[in-house]
N, C-alpha and C. Protein backbone atom coordinates (compact mmCIF):
# COMPACT_ATOMS: atom_id res chain seq x y z
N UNK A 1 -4.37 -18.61 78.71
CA UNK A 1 -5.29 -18.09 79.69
C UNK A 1 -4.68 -18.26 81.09
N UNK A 2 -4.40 -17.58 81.74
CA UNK A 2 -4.38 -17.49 83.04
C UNK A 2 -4.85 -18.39 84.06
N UNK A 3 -5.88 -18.66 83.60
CA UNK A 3 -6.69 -19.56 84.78
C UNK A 3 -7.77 -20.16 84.06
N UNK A 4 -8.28 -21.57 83.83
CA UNK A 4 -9.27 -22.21 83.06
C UNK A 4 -10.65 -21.26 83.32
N UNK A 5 -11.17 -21.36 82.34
CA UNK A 5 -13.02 -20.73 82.08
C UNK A 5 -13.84 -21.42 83.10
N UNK A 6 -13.59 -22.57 83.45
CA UNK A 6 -14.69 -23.52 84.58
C UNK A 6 -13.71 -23.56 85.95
N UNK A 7 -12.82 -23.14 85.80
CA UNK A 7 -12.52 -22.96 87.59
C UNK A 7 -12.60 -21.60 87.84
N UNK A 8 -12.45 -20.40 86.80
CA UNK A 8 -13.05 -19.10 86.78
C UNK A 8 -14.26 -18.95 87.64
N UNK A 9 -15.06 -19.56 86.75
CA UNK A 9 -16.41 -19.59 86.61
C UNK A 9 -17.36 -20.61 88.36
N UNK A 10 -16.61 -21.10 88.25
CA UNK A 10 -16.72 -22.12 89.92
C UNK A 10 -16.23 -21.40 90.99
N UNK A 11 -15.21 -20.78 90.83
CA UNK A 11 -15.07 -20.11 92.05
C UNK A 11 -16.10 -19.03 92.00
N UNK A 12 -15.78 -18.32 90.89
CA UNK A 12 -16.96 -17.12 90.91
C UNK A 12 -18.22 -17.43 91.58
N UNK A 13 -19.15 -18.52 91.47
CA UNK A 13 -19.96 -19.01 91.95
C UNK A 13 -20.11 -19.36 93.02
N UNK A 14 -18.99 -19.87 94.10
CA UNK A 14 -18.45 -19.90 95.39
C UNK A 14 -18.28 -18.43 96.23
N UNK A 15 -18.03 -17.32 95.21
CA UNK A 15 -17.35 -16.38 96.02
C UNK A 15 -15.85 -16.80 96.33
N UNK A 16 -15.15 -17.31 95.86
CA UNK A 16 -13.98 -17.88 96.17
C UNK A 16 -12.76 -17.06 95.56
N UNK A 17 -11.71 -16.78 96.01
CA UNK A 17 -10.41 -15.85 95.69
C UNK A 17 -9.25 -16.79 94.79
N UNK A 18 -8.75 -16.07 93.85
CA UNK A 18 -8.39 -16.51 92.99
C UNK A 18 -6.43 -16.86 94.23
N UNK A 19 -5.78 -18.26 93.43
CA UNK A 19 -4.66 -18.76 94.51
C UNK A 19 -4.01 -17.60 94.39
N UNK A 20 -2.46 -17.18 94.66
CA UNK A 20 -1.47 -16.29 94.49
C UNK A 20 -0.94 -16.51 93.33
N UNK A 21 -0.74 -17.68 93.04
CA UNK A 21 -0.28 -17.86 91.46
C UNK A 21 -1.11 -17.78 90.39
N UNK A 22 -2.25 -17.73 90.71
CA UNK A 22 -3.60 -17.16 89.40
C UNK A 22 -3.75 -15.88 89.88
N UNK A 23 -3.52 -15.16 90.78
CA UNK A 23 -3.40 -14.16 90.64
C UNK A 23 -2.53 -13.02 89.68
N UNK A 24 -1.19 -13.53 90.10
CA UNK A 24 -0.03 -13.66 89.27
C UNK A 24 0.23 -13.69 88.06
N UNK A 25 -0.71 -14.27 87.31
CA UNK A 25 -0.60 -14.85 85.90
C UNK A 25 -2.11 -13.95 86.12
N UNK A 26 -3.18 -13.57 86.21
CA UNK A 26 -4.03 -12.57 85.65
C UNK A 26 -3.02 -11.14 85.30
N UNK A 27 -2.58 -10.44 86.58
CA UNK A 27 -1.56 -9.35 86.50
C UNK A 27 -1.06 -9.36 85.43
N UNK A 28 -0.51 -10.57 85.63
CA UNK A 28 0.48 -10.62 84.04
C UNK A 28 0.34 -10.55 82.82
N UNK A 29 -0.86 -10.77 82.67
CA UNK A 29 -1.86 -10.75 81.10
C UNK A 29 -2.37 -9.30 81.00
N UNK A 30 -2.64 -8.91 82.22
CA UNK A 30 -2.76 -7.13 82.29
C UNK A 30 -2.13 -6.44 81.81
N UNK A 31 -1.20 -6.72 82.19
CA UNK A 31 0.21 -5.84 82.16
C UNK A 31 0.57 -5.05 81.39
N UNK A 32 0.56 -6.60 80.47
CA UNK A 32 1.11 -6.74 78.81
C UNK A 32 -0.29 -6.31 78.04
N UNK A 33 -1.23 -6.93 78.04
CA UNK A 33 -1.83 -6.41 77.21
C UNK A 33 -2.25 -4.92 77.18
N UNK A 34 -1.98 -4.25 78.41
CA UNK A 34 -1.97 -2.75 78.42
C UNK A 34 -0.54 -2.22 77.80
N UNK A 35 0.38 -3.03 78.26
CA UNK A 35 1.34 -2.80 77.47
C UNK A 35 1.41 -2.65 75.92
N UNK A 36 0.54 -3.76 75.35
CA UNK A 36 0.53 -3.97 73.83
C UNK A 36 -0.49 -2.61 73.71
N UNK A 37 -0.98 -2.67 74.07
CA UNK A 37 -2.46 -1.32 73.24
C UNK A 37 -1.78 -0.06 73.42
N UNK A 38 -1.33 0.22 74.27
CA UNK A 38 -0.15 1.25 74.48
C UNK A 38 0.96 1.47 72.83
N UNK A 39 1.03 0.66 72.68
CA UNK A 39 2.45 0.09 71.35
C UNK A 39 1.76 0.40 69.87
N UNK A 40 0.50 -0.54 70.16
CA UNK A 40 -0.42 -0.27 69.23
C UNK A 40 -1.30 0.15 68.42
N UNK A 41 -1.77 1.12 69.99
CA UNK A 41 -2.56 2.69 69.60
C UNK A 41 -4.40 1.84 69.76
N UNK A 42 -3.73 0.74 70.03
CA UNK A 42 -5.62 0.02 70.05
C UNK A 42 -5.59 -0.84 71.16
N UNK A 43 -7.01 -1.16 71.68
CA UNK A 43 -7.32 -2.35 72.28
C UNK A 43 -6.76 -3.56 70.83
N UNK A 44 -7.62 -3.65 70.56
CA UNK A 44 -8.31 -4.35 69.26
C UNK A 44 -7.00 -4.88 68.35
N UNK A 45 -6.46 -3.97 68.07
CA UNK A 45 -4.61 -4.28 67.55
C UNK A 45 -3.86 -5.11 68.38
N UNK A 46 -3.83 -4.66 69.72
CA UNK A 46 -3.37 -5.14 70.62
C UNK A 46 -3.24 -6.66 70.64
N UNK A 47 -4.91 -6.87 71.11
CA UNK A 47 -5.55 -8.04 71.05
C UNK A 47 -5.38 -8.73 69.46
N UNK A 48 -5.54 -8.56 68.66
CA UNK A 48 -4.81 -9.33 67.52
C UNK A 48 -3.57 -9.73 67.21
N UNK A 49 -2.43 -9.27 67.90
CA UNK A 49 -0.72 -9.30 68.14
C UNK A 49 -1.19 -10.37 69.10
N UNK A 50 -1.42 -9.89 70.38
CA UNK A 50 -1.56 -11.01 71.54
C UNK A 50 -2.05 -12.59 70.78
N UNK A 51 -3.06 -12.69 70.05
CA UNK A 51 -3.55 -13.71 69.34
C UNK A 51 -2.95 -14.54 68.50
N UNK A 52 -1.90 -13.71 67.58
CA UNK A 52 -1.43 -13.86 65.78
C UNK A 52 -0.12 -14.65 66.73
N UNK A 53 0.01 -15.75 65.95
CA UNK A 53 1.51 -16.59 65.43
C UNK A 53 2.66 -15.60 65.54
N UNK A 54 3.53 -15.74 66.17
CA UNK A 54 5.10 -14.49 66.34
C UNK A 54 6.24 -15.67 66.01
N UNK A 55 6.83 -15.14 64.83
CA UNK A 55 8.11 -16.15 64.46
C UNK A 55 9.40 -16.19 65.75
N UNK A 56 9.43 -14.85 65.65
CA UNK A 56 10.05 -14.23 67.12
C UNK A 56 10.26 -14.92 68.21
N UNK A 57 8.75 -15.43 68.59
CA UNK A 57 8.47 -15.86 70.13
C UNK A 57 8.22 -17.47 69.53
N UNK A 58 8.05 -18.01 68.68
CA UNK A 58 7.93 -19.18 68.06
C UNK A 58 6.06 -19.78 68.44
N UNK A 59 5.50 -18.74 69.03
CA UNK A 59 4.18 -18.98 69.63
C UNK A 59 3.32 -18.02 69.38
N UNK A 60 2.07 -17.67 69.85
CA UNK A 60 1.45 -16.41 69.83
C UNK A 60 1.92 -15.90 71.25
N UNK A 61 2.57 -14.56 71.23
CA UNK A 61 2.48 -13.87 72.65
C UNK A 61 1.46 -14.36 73.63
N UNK A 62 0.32 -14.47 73.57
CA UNK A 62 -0.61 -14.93 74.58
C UNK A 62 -0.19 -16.10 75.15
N UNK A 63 0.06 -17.19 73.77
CA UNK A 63 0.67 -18.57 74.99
C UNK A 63 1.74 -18.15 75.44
N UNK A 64 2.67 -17.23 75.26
CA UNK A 64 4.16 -17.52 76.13
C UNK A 64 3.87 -16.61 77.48
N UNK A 65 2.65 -16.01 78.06
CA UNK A 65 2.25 -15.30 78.78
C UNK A 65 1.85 -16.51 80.16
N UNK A 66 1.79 -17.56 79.27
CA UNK A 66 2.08 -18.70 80.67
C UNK A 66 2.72 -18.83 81.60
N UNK A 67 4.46 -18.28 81.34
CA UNK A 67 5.75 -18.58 82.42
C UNK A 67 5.98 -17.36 82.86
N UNK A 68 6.85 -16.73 83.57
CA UNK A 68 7.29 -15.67 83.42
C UNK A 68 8.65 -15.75 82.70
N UNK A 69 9.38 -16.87 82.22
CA UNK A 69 10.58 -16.16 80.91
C UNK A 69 9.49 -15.67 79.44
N UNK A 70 8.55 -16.47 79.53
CA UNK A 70 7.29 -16.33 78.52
C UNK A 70 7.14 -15.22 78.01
N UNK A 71 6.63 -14.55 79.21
CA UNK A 71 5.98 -13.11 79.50
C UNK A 71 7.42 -12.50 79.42
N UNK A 72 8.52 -12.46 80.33
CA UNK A 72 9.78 -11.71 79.71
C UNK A 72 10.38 -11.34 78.59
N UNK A 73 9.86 -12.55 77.33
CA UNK A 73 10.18 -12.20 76.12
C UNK A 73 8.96 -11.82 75.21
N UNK A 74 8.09 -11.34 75.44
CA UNK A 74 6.62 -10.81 75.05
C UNK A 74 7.11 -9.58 75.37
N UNK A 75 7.63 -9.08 76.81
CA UNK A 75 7.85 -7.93 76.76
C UNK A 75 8.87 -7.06 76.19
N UNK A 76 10.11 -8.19 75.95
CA UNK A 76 11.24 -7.55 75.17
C UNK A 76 10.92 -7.21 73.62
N UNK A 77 9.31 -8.29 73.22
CA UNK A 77 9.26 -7.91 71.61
C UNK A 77 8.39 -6.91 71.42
N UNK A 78 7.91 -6.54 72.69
CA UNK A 78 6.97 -4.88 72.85
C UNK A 78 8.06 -4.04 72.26
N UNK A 79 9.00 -3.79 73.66
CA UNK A 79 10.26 -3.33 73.66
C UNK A 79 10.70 -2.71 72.55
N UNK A 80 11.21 -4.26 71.35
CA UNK A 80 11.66 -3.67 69.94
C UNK A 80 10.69 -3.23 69.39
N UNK A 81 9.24 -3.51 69.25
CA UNK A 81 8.67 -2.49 68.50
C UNK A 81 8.47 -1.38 68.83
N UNK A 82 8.14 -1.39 70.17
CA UNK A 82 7.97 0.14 70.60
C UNK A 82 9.04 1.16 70.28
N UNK A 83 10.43 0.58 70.12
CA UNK A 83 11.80 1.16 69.63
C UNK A 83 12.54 1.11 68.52
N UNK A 84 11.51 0.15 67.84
CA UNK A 84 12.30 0.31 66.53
C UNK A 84 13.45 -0.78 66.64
N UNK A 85 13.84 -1.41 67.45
CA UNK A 85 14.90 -2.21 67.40
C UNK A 85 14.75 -3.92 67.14
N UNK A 86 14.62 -4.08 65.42
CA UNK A 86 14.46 -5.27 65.01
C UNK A 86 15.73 -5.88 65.03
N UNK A 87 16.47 -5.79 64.85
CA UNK A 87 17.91 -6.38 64.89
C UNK A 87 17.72 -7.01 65.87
């Protein structure tokens, strides 16, 4: 997640703006997950890849969406599927 559910939820309640680096890391979960539904032909697909265990990424895509090398290699395993390039 991008940013905890109770500091979400607290600022929201404040009216308060999310830092530059939670900003950052929302974008980034955007991105990709428009990226994935794009790949996938679904929200819903999407969102189940983002979720599911990846031997690949040794994590579920969603946790490596934490860093940006994270998110760099989430996007390279779009990449091969979107291309066919499992090797």
């Amino acid at each position: 997640m991008a940013i905890p559910a109770r500091t979400f939820h607290r600022r929201q309640q404040k009216a308060e703006t999310l830092s530059a680096t939670e900003t950052d890391r929302v974008l980034r979960i955007v991105r990709i997950a428009s990226h994935a539904a794009q790949v996938f032909g679904s929200e819903e697909k999407a969102r189940r890849w983002l979720s599911k265990d990846n031997r690949m990424l040794g994590a579920t895509p969603l946790q490596m969406l934490s860093t940006d090398a994270g998110a760099h290699e989430v996007e390279a395993e779009l990449n091969r599927i979107e291309f066919g390039d499992f090797a």
